[in-house]
PDB file of N, CA and C in Angstrom:
ATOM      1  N   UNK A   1       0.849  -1.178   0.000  1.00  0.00           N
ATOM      2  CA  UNK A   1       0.000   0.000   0.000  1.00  0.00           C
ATOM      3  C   UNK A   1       0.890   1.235   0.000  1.00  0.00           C
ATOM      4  N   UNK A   2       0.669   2.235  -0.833  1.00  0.00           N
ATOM      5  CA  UNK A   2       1.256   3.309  -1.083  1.00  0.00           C
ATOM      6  C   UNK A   2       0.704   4.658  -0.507  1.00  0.00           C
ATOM      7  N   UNK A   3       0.509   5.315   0.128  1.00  0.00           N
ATOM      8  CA  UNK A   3       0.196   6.686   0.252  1.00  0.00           C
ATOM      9  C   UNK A   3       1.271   8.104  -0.355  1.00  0.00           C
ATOM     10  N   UNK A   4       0.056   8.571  -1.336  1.00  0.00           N
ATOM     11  CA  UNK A   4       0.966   9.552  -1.792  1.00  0.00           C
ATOM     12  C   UNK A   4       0.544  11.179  -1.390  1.00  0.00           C
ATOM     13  N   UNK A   5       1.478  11.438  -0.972  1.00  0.00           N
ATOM     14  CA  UNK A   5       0.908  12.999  -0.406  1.00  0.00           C
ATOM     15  C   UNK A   5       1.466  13.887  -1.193  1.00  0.00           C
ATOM     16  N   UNK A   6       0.929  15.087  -1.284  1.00  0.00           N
ATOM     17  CA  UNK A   6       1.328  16.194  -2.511  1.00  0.00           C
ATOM     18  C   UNK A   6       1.889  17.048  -1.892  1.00  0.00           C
ATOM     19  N   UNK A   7       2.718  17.486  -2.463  1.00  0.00           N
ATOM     20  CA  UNK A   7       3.430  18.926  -1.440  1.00  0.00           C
ATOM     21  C   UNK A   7       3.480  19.976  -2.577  1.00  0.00           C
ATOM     22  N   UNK A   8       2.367  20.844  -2.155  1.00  0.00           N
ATOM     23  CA  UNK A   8       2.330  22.307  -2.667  1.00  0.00           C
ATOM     24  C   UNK A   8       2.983  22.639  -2.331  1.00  0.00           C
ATOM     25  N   UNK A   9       4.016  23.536  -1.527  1.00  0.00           N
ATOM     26  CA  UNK A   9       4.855  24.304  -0.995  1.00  0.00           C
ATOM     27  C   UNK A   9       6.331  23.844  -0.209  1.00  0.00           C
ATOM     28  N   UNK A  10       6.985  24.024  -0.334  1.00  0.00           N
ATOM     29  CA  UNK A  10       8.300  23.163   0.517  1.00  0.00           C
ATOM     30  C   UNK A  10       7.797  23.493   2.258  1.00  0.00           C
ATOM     31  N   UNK A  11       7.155  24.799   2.391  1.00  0.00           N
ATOM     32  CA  UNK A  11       6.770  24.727   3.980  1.00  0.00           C
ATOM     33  C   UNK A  11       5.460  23.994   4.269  1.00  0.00           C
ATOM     34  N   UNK A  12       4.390  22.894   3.228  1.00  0.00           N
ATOM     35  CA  UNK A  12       3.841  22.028   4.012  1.00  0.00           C
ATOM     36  C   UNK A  12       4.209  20.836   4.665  1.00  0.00           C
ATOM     37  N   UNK A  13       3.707  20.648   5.924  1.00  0.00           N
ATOM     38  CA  UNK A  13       3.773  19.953   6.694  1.00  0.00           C
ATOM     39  C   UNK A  13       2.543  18.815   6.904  1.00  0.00           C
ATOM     40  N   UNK A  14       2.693  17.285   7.000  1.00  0.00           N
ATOM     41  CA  UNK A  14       1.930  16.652   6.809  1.00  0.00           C
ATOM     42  C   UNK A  14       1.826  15.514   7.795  1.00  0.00           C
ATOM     43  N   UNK A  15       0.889  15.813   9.150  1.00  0.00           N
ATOM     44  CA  UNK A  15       1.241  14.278  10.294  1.00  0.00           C
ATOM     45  C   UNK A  15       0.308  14.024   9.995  1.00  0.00           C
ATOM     46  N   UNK A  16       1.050  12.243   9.643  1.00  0.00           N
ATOM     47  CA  UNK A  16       0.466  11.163   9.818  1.00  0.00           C
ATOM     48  C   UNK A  16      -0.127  10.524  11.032  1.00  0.00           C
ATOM     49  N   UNK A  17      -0.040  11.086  11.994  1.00  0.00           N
ATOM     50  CA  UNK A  17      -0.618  10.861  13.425  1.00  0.00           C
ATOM     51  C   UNK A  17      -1.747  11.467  13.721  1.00  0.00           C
ATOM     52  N   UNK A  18      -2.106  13.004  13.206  1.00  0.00           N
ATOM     53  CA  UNK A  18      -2.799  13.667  13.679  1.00  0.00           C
ATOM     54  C   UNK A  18      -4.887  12.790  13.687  1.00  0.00           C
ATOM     55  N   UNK A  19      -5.154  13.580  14.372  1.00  0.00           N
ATOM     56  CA  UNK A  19      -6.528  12.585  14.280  1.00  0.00           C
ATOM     57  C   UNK A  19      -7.196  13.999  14.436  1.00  0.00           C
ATOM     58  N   UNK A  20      -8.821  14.199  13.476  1.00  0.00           N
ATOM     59  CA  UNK A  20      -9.373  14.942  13.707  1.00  0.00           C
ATOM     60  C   UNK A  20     -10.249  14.817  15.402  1.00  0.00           C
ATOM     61  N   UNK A  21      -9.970  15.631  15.879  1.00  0.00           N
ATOM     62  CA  UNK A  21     -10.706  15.984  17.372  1.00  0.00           C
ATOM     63  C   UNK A  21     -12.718  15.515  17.093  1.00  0.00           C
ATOM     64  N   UNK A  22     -12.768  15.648  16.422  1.00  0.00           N
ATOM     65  CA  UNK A  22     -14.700  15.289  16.181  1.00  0.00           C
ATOM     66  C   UNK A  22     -14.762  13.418  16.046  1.00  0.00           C
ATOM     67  N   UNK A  23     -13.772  12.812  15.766  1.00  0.00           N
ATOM     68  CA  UNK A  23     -13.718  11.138  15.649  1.00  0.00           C
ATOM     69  C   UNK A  23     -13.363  10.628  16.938  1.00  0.00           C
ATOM     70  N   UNK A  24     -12.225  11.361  17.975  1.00  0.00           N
ATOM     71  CA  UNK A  24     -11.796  10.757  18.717  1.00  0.00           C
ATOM     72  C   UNK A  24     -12.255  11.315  19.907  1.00  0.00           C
ATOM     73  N   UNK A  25     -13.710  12.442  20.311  1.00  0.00           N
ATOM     74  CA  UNK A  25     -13.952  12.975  21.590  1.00  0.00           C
ATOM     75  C   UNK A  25     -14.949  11.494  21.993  1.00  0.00           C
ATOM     76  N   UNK A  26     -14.679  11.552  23.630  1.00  0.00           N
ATOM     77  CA  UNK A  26     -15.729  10.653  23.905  1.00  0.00           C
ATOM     78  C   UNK A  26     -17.201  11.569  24.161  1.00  0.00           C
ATOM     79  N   UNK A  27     -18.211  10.458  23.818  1.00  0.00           N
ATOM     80  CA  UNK A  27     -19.138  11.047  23.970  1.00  0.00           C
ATOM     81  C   UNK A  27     -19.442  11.398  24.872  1.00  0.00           C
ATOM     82  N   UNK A  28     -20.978  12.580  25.406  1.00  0.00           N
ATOM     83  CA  UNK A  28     -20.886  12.850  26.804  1.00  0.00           C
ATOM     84  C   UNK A  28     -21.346  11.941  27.673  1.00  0.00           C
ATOM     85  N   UNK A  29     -21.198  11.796  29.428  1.00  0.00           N
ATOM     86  CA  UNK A  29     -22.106  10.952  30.107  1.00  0.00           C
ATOM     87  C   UNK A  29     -22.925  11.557  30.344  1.00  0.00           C
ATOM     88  N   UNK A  30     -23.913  10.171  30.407  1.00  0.00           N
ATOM     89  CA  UNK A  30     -25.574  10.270  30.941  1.00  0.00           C
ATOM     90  C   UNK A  30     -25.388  10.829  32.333  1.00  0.00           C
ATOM     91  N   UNK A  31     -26.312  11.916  32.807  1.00  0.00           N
ATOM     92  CA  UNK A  31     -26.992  12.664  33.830  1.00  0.00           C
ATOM     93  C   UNK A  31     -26.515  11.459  34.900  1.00  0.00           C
ATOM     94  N   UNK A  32     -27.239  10.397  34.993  1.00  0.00           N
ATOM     95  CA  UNK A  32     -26.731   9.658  36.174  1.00  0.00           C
ATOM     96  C   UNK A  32     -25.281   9.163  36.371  1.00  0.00           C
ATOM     97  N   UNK A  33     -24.358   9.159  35.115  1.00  0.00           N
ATOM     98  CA  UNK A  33     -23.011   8.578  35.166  1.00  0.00           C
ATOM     99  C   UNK A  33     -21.892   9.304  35.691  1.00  0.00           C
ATOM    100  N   UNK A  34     -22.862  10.871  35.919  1.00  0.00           N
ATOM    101  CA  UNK A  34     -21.596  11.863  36.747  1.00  0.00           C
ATOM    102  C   UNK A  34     -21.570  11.820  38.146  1.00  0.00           C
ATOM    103  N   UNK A  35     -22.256  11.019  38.788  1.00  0.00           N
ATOM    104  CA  UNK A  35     -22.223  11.430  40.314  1.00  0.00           C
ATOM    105  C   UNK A  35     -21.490  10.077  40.615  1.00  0.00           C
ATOM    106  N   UNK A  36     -20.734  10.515  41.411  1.00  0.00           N
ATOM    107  CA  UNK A  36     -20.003   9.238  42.139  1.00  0.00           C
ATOM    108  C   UNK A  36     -20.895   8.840  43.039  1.00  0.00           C
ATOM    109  N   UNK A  37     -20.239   7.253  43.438  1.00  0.00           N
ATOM    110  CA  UNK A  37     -20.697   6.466  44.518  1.00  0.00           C
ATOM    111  C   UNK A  37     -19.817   6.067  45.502  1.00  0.00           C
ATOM    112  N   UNK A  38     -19.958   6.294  46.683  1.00  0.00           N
ATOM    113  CA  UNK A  38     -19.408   5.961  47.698  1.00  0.00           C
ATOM    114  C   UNK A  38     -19.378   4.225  48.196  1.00  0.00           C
ATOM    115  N   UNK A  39     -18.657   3.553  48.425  1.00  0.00           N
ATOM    116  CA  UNK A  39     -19.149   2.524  49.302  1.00  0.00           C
ATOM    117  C   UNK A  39     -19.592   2.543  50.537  1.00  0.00           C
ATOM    118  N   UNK A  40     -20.582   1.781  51.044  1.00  0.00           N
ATOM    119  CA  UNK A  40     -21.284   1.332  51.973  1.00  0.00           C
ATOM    120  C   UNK A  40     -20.078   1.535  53.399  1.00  0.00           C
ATOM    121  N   UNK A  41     -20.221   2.083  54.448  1.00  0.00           N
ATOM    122  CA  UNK A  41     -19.681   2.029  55.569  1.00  0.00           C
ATOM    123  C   UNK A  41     -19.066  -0.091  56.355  1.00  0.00           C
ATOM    124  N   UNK A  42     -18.274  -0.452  56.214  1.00  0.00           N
ATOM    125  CA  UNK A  42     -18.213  -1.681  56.786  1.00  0.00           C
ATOM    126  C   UNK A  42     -18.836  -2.099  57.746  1.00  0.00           C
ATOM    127  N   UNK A  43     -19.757  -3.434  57.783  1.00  0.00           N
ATOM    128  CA  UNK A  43     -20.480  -3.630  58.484  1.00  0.00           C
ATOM    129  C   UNK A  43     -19.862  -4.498  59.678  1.00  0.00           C
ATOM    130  N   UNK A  44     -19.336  -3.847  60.387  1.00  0.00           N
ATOM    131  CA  UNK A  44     -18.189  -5.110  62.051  1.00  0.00           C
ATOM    132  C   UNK A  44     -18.929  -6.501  61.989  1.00  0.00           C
ATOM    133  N   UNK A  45     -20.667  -6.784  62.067  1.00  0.00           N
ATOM    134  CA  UNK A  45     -20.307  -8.029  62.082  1.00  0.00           C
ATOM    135  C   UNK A  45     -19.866  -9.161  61.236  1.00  0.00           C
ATOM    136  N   UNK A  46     -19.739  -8.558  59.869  1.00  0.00           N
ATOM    137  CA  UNK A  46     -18.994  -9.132  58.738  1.00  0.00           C
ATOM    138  C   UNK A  46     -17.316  -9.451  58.794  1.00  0.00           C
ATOM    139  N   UNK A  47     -17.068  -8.938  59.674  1.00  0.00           N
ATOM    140  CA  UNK A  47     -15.199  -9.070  59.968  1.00  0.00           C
ATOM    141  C   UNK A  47     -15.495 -10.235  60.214  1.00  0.00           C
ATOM    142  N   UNK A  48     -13.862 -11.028  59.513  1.00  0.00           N
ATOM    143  CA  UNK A  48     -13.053 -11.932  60.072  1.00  0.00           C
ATOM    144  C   UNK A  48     -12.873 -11.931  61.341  1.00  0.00           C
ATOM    145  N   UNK A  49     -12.909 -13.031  61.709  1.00  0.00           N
ATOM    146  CA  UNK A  49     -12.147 -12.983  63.128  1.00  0.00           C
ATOM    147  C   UNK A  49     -10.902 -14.024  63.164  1.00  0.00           C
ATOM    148  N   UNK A  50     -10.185 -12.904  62.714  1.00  0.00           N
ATOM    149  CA  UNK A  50      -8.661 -13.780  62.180  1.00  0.00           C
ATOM    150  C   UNK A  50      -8.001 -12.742  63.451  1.00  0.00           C
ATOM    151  N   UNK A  51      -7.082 -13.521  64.874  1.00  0.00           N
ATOM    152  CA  UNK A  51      -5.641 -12.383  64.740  1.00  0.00           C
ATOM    153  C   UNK A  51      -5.214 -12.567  64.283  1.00  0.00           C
ATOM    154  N   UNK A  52      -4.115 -11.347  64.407  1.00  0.00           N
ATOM    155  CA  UNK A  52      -2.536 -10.577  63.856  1.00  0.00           C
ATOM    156  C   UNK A  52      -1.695 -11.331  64.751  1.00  0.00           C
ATOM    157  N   UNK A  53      -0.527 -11.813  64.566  1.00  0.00           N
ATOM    158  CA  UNK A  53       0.127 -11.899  65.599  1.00  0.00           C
ATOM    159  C   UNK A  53       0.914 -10.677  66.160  1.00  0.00           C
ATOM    160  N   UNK A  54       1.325 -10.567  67.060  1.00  0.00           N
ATOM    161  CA  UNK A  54       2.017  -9.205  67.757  1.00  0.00           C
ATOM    162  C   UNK A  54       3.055  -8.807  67.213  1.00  0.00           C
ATOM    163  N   UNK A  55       3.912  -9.644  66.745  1.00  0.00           N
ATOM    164  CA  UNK A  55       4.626  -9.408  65.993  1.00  0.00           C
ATOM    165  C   UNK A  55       4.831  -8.462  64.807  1.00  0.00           C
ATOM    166  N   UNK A  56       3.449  -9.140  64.177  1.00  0.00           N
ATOM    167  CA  UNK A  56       2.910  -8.866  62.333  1.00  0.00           C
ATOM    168  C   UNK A  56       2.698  -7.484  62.577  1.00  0.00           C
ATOM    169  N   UNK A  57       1.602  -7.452  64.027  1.00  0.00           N
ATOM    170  CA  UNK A  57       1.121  -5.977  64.063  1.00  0.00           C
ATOM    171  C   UNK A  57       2.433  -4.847  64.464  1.00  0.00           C
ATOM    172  N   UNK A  58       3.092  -5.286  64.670  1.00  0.00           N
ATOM    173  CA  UNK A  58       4.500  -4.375  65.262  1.00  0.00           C
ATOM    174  C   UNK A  58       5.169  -3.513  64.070  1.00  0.00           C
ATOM    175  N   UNK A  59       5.311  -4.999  63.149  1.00  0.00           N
ATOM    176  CA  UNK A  59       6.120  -4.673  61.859  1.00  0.00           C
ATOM    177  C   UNK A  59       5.120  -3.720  61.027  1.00  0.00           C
ATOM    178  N   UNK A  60       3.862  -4.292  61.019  1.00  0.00           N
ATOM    179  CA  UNK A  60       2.921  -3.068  60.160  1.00  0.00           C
ATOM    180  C   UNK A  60       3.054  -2.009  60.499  1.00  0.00           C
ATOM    181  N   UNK A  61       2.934  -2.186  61.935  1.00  0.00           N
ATOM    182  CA  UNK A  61       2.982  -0.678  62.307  1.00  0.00           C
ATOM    183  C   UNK A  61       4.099   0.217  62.186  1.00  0.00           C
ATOM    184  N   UNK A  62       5.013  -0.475  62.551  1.00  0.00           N
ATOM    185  CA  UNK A  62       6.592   0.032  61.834  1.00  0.00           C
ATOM    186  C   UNK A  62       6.679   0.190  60.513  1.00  0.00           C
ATOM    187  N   UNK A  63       5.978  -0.081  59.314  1.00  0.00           N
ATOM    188  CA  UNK A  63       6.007  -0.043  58.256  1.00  0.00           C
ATOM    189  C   UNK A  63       5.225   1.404  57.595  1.00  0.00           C
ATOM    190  N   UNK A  64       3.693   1.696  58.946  1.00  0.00           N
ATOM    191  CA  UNK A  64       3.081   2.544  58.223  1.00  0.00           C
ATOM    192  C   UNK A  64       4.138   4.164  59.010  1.00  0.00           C
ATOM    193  N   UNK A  65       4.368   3.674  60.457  1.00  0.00           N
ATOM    194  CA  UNK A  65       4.952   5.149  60.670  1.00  0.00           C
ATOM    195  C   UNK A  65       5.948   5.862  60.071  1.00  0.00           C
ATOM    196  N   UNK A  66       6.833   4.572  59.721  1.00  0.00           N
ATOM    197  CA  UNK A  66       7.999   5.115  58.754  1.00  0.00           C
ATOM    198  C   UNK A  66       7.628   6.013  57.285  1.00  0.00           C
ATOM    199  N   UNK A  67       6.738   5.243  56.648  1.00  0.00           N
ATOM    200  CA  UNK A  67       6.323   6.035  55.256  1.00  0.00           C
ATOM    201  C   UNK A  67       5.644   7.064  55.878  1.00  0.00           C
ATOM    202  N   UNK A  68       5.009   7.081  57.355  1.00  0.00           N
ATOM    203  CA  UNK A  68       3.834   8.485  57.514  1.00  0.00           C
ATOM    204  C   UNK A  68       5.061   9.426  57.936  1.00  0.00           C
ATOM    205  N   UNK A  69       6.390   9.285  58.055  1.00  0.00           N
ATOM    206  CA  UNK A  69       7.219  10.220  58.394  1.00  0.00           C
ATOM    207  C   UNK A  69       8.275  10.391  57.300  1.00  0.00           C
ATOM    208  N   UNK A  70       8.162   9.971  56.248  1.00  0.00           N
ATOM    209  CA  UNK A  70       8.338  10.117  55.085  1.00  0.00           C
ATOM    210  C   UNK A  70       9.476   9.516  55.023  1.00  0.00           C
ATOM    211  N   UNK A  71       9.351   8.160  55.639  1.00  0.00           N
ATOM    212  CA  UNK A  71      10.824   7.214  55.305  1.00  0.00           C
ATOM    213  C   UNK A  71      10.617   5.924  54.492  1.00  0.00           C
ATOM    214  N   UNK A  72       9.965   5.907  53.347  1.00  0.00           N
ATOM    215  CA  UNK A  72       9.422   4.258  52.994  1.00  0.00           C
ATOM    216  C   UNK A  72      10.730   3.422  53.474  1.00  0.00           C
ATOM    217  N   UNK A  73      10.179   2.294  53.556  1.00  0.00           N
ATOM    218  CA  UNK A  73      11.184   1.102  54.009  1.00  0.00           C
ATOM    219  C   UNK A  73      11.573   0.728  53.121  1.00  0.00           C
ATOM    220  N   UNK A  74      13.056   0.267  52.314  1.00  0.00           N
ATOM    221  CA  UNK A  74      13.241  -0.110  51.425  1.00  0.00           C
ATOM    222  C   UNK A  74      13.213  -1.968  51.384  1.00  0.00           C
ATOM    223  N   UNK A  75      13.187  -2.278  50.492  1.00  0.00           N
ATOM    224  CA  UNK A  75      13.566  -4.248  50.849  1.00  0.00           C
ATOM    225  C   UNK A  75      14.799  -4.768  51.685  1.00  0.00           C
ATOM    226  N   UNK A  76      15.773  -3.480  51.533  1.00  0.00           N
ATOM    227  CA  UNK A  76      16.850  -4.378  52.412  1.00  0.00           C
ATOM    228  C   UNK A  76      16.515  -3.517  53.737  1.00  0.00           C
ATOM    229  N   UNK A  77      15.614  -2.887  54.190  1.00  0.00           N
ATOM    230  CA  UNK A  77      15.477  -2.793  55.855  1.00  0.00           C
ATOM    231  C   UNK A  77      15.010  -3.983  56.227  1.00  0.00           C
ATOM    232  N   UNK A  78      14.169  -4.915  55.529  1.00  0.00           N
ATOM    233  CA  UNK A  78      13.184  -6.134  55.947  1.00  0.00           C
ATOM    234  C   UNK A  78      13.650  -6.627  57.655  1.00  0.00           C
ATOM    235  N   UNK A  79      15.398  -6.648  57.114  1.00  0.00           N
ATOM    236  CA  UNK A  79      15.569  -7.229  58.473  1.00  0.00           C
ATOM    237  C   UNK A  79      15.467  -6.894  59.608  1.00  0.00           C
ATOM    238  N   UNK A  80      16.055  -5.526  59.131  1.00  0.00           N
ATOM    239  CA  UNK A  80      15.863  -4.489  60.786  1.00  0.00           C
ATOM    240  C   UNK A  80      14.749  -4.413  61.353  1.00  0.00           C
ATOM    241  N   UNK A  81      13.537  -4.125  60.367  1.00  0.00           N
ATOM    242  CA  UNK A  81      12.312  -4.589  60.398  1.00  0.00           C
ATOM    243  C   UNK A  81      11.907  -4.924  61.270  1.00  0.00           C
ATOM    244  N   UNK A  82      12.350  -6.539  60.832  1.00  0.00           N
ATOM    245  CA  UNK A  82      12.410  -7.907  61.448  1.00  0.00           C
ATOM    246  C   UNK A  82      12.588  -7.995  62.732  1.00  0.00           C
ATOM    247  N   UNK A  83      13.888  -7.346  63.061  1.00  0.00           N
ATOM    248  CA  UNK A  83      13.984  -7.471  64.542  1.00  0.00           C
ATOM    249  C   UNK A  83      13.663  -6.718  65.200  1.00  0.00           C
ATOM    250  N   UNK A  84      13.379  -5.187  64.847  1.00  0.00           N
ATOM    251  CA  UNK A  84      12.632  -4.524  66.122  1.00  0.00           C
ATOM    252  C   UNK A  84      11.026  -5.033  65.805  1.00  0.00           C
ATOM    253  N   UNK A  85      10.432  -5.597  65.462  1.00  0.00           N
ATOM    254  CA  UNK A  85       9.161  -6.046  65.716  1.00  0.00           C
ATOM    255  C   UNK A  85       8.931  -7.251  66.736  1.00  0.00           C
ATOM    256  N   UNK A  86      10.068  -7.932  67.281  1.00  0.00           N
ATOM    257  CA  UNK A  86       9.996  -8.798  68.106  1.00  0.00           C
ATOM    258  C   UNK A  86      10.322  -8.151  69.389  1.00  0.00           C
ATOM    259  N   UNK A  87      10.661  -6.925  69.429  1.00  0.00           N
ATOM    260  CA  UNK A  87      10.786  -5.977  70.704  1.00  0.00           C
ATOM    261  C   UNK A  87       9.552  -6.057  71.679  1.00  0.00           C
ATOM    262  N   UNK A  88       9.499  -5.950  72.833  1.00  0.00           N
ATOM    263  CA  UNK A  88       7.916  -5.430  73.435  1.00  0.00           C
ATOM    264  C   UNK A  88       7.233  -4.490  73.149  1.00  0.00           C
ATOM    265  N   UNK A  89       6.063  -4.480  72.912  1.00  0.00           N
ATOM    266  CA  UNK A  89       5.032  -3.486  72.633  1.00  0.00           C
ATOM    267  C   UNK A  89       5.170  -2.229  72.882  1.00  0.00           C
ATOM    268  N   UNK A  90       5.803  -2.005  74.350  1.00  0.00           N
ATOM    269  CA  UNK A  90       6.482  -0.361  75.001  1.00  0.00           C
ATOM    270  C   UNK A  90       7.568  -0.154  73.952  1.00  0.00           C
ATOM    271  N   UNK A  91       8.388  -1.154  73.474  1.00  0.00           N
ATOM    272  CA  UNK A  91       9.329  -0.394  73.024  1.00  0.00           C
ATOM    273  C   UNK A  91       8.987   0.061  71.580  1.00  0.00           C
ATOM    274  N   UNK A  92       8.234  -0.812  70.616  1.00  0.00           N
ATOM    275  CA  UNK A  92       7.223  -0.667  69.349  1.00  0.00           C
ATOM    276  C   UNK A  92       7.072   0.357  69.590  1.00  0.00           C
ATOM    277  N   UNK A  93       5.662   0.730  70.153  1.00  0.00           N
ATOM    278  CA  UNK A  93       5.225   2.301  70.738  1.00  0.00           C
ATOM    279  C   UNK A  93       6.153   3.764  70.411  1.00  0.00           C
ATOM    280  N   UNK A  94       7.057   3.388  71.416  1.00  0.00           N
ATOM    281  CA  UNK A  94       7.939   4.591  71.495  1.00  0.00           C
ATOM    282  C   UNK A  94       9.086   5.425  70.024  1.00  0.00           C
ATOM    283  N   UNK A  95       8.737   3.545  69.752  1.00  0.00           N
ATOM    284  CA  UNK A  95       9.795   4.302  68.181  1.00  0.00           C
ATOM    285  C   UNK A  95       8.556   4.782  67.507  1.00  0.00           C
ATOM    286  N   UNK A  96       7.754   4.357  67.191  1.00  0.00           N
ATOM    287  CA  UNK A  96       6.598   4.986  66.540  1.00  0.00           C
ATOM    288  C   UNK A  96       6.203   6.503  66.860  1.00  0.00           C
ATOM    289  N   UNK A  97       6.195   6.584  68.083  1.00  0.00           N
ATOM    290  CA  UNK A  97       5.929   7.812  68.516  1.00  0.00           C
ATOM    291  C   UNK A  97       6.712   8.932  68.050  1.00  0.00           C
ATOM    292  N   UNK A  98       8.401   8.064  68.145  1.00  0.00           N
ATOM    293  CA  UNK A  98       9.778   9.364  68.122  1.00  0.00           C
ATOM    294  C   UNK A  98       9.407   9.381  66.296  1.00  0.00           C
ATOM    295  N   UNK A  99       8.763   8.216  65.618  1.00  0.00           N
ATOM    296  CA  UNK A  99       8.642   8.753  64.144  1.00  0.00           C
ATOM    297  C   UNK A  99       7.735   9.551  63.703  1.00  0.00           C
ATOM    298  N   UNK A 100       6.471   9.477  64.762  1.00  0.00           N
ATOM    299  CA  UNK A 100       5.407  10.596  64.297  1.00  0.00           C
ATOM    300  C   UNK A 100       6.295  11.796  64.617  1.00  0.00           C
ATOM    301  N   UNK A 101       6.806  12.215  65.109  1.00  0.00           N
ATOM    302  CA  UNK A 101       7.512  13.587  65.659  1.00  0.00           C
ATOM    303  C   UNK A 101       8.556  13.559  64.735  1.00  0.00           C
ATOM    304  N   UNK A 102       9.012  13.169  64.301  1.00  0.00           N
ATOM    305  CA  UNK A 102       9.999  13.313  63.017  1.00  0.00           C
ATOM    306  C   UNK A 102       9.439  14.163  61.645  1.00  0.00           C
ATOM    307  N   UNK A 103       8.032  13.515  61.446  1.00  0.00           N
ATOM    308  CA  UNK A 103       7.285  13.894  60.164  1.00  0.00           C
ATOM    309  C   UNK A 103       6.454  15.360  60.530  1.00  0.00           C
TER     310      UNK A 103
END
């Protein structure tokens, strides 16, 4: 297949990309398709009743204060991680705390 384009002038310019704007607008939405929807509030007696172990919850929690103080954890902290989550709960706590005060 050949396409041949004509060039009147040495200053025309000719994209092959361009798309007329009237082929490619989406059409508008329907009256009801503009309002968002919220989900439903969670209903508690639908929870799992799975625990965390103390541990798990240590490290999460060490995981969210760090990014909320603008330190993401990288993959090689895992370990350090690792071991202050087996600390006691007082001591969990307190680093958390000294990281909210950081951010």
């Amino acid at each position: 297949m050949t396409i041949a384009l004509e060039h009147h002038t040495p200053q025309t310019f000719v994209d092959l990309y361009a798309a007329d704007p009237a082929d490619s607008a989406w059409p508008p939405a329907a009256a009801w398709q503009d309002v968002d929807h919220l989900l439903p509030p969670p209903n508690p007696a639908e929870r799992l009743s799975v625990l965390i172990d103390p541990r798990d919850q240590h490290r999460l929690a060490l995981h969210a204060a760090l990014t909320a103080a603008g330190i993401p954890p990288l993959p090689e902290d895992r370990d350090a991680i690792d071991q202050l989550s087996v600390l006691p709960s007082s001591i969990n706590t307190t680093l958390q705390r000294w990281l909210l005060h950081t951010a």
